[in-house]
C-alpha atoms as a PDB file:
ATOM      1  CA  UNK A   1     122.230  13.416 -57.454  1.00  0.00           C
ATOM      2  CA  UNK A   2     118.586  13.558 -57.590  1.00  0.00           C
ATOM      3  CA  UNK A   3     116.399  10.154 -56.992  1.00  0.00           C
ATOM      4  CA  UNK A   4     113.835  11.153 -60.285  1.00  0.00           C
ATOM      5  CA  UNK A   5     112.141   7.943 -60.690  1.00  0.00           C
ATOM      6  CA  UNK A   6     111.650   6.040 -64.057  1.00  0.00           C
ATOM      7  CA  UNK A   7     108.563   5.273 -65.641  1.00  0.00           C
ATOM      8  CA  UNK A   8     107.438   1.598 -63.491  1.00  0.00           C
ATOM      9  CA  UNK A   9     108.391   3.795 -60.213  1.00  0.00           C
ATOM     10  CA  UNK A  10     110.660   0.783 -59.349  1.00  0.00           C
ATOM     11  CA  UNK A  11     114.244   1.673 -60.208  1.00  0.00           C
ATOM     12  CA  UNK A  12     115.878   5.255 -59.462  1.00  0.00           C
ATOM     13  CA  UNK A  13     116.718   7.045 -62.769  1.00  0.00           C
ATOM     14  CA  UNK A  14     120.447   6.073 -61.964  1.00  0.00           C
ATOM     15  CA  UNK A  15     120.165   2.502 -61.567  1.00  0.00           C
ATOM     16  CA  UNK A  16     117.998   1.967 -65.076  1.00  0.00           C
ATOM     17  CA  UNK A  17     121.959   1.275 -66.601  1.00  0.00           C
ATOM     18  CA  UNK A  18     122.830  -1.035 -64.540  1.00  0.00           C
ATOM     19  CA  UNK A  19     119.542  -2.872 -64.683  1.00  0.00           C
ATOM     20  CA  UNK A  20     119.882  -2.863 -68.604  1.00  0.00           C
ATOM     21  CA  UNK A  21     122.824  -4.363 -68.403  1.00  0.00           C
ATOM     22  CA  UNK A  22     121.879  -6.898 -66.195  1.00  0.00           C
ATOM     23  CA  UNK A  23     118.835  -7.929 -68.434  1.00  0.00           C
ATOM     24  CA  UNK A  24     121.507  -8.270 -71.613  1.00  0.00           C
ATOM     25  CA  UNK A  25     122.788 -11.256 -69.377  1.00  0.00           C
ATOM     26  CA  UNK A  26     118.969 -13.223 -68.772  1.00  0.00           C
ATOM     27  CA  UNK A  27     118.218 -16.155 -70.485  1.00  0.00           C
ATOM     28  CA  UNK A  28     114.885 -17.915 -71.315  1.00  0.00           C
ATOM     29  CA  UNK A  29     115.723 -20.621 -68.225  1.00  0.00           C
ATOM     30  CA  UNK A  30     116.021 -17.398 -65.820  1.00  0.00           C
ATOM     31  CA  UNK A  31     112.337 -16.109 -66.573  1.00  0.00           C
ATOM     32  CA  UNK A  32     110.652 -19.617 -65.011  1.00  0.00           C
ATOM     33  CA  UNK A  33     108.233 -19.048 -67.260  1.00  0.00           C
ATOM     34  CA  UNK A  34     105.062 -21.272 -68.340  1.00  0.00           C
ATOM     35  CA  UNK A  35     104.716 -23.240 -71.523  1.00  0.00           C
ATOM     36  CA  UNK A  36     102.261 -20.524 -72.975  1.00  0.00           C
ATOM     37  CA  UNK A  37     105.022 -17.494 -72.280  1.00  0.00           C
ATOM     38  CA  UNK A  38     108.038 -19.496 -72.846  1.00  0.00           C
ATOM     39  CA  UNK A  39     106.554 -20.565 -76.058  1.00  0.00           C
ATOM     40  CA  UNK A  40     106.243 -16.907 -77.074  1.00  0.00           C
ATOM     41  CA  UNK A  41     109.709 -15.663 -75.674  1.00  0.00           C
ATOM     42  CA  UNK A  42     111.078 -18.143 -78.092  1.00  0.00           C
ATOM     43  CA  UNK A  43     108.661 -16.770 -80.708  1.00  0.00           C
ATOM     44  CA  UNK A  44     109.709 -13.633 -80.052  1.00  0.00           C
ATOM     45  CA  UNK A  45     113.040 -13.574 -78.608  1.00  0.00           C
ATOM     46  CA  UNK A  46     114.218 -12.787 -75.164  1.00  0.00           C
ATOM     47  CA  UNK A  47     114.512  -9.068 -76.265  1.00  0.00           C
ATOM     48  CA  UNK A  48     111.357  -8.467 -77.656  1.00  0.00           C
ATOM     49  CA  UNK A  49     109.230 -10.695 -74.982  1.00  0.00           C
ATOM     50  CA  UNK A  50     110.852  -8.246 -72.958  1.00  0.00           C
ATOM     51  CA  UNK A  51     109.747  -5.588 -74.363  1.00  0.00           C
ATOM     52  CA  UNK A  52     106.215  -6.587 -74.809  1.00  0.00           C
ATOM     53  CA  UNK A  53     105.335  -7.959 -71.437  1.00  0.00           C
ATOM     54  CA  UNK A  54     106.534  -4.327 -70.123  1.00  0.00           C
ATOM     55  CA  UNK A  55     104.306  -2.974 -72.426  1.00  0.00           C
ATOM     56  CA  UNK A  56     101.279  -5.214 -72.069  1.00  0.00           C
ATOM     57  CA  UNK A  57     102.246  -7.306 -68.842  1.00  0.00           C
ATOM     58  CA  UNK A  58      99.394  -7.971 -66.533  1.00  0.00           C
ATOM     59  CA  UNK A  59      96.698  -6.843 -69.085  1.00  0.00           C
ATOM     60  CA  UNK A  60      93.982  -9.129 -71.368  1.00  0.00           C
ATOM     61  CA  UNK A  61      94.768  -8.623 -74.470  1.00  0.00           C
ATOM     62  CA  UNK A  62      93.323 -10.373 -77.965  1.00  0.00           C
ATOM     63  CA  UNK A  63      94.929 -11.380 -80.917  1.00  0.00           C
ATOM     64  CA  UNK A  64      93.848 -11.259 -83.961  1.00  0.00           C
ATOM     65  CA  UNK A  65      93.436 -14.451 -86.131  1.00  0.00           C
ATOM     66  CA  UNK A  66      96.488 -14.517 -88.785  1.00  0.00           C
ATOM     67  CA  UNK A  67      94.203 -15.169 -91.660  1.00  0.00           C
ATOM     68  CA  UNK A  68      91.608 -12.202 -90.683  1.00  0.00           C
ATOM     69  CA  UNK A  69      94.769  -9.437 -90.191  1.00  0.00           C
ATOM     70  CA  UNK A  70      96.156 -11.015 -94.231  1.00  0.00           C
ATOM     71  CA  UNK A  71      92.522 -10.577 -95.444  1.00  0.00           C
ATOM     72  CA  UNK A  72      91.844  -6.895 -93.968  1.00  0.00           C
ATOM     73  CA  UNK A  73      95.134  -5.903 -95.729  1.00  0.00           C
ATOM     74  CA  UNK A  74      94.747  -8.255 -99.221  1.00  0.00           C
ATOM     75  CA  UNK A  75      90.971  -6.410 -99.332  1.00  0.00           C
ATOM     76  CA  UNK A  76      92.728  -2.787 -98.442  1.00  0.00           C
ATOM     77  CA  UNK A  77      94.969  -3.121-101.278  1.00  0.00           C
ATOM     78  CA  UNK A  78      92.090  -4.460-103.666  1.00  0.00           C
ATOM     79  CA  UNK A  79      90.171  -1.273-102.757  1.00  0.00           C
ATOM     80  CA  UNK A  80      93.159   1.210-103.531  1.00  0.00           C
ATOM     81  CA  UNK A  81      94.223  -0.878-106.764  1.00  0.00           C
ATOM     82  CA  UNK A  82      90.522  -0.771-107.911  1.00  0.00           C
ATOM     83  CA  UNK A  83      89.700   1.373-111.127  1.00  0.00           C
ATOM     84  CA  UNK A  84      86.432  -0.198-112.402  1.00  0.00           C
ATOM     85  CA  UNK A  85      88.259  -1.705-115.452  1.00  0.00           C
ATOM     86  CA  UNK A  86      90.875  -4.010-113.453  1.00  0.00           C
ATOM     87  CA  UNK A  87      88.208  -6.623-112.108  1.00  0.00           C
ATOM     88  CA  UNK A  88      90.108  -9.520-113.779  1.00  0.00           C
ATOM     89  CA  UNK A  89      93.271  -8.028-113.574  1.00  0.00           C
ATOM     90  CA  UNK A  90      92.552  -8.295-109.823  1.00  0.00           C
ATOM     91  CA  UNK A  91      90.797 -11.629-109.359  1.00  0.00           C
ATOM     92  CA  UNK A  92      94.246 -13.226-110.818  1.00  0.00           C
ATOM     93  CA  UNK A  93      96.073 -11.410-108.984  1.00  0.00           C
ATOM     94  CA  UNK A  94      94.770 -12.097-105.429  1.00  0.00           C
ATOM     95  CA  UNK A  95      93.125 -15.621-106.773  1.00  0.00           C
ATOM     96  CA  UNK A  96      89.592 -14.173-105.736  1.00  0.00           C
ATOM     97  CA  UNK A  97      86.681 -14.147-108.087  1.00  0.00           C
ATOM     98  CA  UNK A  98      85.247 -11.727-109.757  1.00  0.00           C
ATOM     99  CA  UNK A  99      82.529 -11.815-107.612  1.00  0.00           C
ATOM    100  CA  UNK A 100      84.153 -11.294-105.085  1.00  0.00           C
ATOM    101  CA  UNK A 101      86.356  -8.553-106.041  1.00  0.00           C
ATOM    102  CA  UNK A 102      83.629  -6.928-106.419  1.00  0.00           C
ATOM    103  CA  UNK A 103      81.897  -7.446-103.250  1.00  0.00           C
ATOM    104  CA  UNK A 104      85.063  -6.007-101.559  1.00  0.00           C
ATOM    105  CA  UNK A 105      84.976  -2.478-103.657  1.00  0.00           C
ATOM    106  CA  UNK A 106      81.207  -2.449-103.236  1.00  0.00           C
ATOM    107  CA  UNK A 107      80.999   0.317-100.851  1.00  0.00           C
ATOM    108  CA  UNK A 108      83.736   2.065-102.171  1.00  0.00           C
ATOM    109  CA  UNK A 109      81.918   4.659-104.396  1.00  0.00           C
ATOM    110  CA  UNK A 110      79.392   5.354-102.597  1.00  0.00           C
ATOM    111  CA  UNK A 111      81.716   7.720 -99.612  1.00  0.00           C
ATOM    112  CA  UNK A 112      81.016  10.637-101.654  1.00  0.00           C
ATOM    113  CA  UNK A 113      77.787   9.965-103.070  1.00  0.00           C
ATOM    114  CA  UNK A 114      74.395  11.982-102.779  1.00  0.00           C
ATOM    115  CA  UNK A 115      71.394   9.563-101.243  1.00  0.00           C
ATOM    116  CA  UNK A 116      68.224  10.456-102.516  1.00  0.00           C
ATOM    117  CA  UNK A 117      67.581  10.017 -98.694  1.00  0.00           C
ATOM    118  CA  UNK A 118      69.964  12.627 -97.606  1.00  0.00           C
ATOM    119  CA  UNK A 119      68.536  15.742 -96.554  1.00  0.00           C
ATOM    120  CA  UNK A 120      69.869  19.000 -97.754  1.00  0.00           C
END
């Protein structure tokens, strides 16, 4: 049997099994985690935590505001829906104003666009 070695170099390729089935059978209370993590493994779920402190364990790593991530996508959508005739249409829809419906779609002729600055 060869002794390959899985991807965290800590468990031989044969014993990854038996360590997944042995992490089926942990519980929150086994992690002794602190109130930040546990409050996220319950978030999450056991699985998942899991999952993402082997991805991400040991690292810094930011989060993004919920509101910001909900606006970037609401203004995405606002920019592909836009048609130049649907400002209302729009403003009800995402309870914006006009205004600033149309500060969102602002830049978005001007990708393909010829500047009088441009040099040819």
């Amino acid at each position: 049997m060869s002794t390959k070695y899985d991807f965290s170099n800590r468990f031989k390729i044969n014993e990854v099994e038996n360590l997944e089935n042995w992490i089926k059978e942990i519980t929150i209370n086994d992690l002794d985690l602190d109130e930040k993590n546990k409050e996220l493994c319950e978030t999450l779920g056991i699985n998942m935590y899991l999952k993402f402190v082997k991805q991400y364990g040991g690292s810094r790593l930011y989060i993004n505001m919920y509101d910001e991530i909900l606006k970037n996508a609401r203004d995405k959508m606002i920019r592909q829906e836009y048609n130049r005739y649907n400002l209302r249409e729009l403003s009800k829809k995402y309870e914006l104003s006009e205004e600033r419906i149309k500060q969102i779609v602002r830049d978005l002729g001007m990708e393909n666009q010829v500047s009088i600055f441009d040099k040819f």
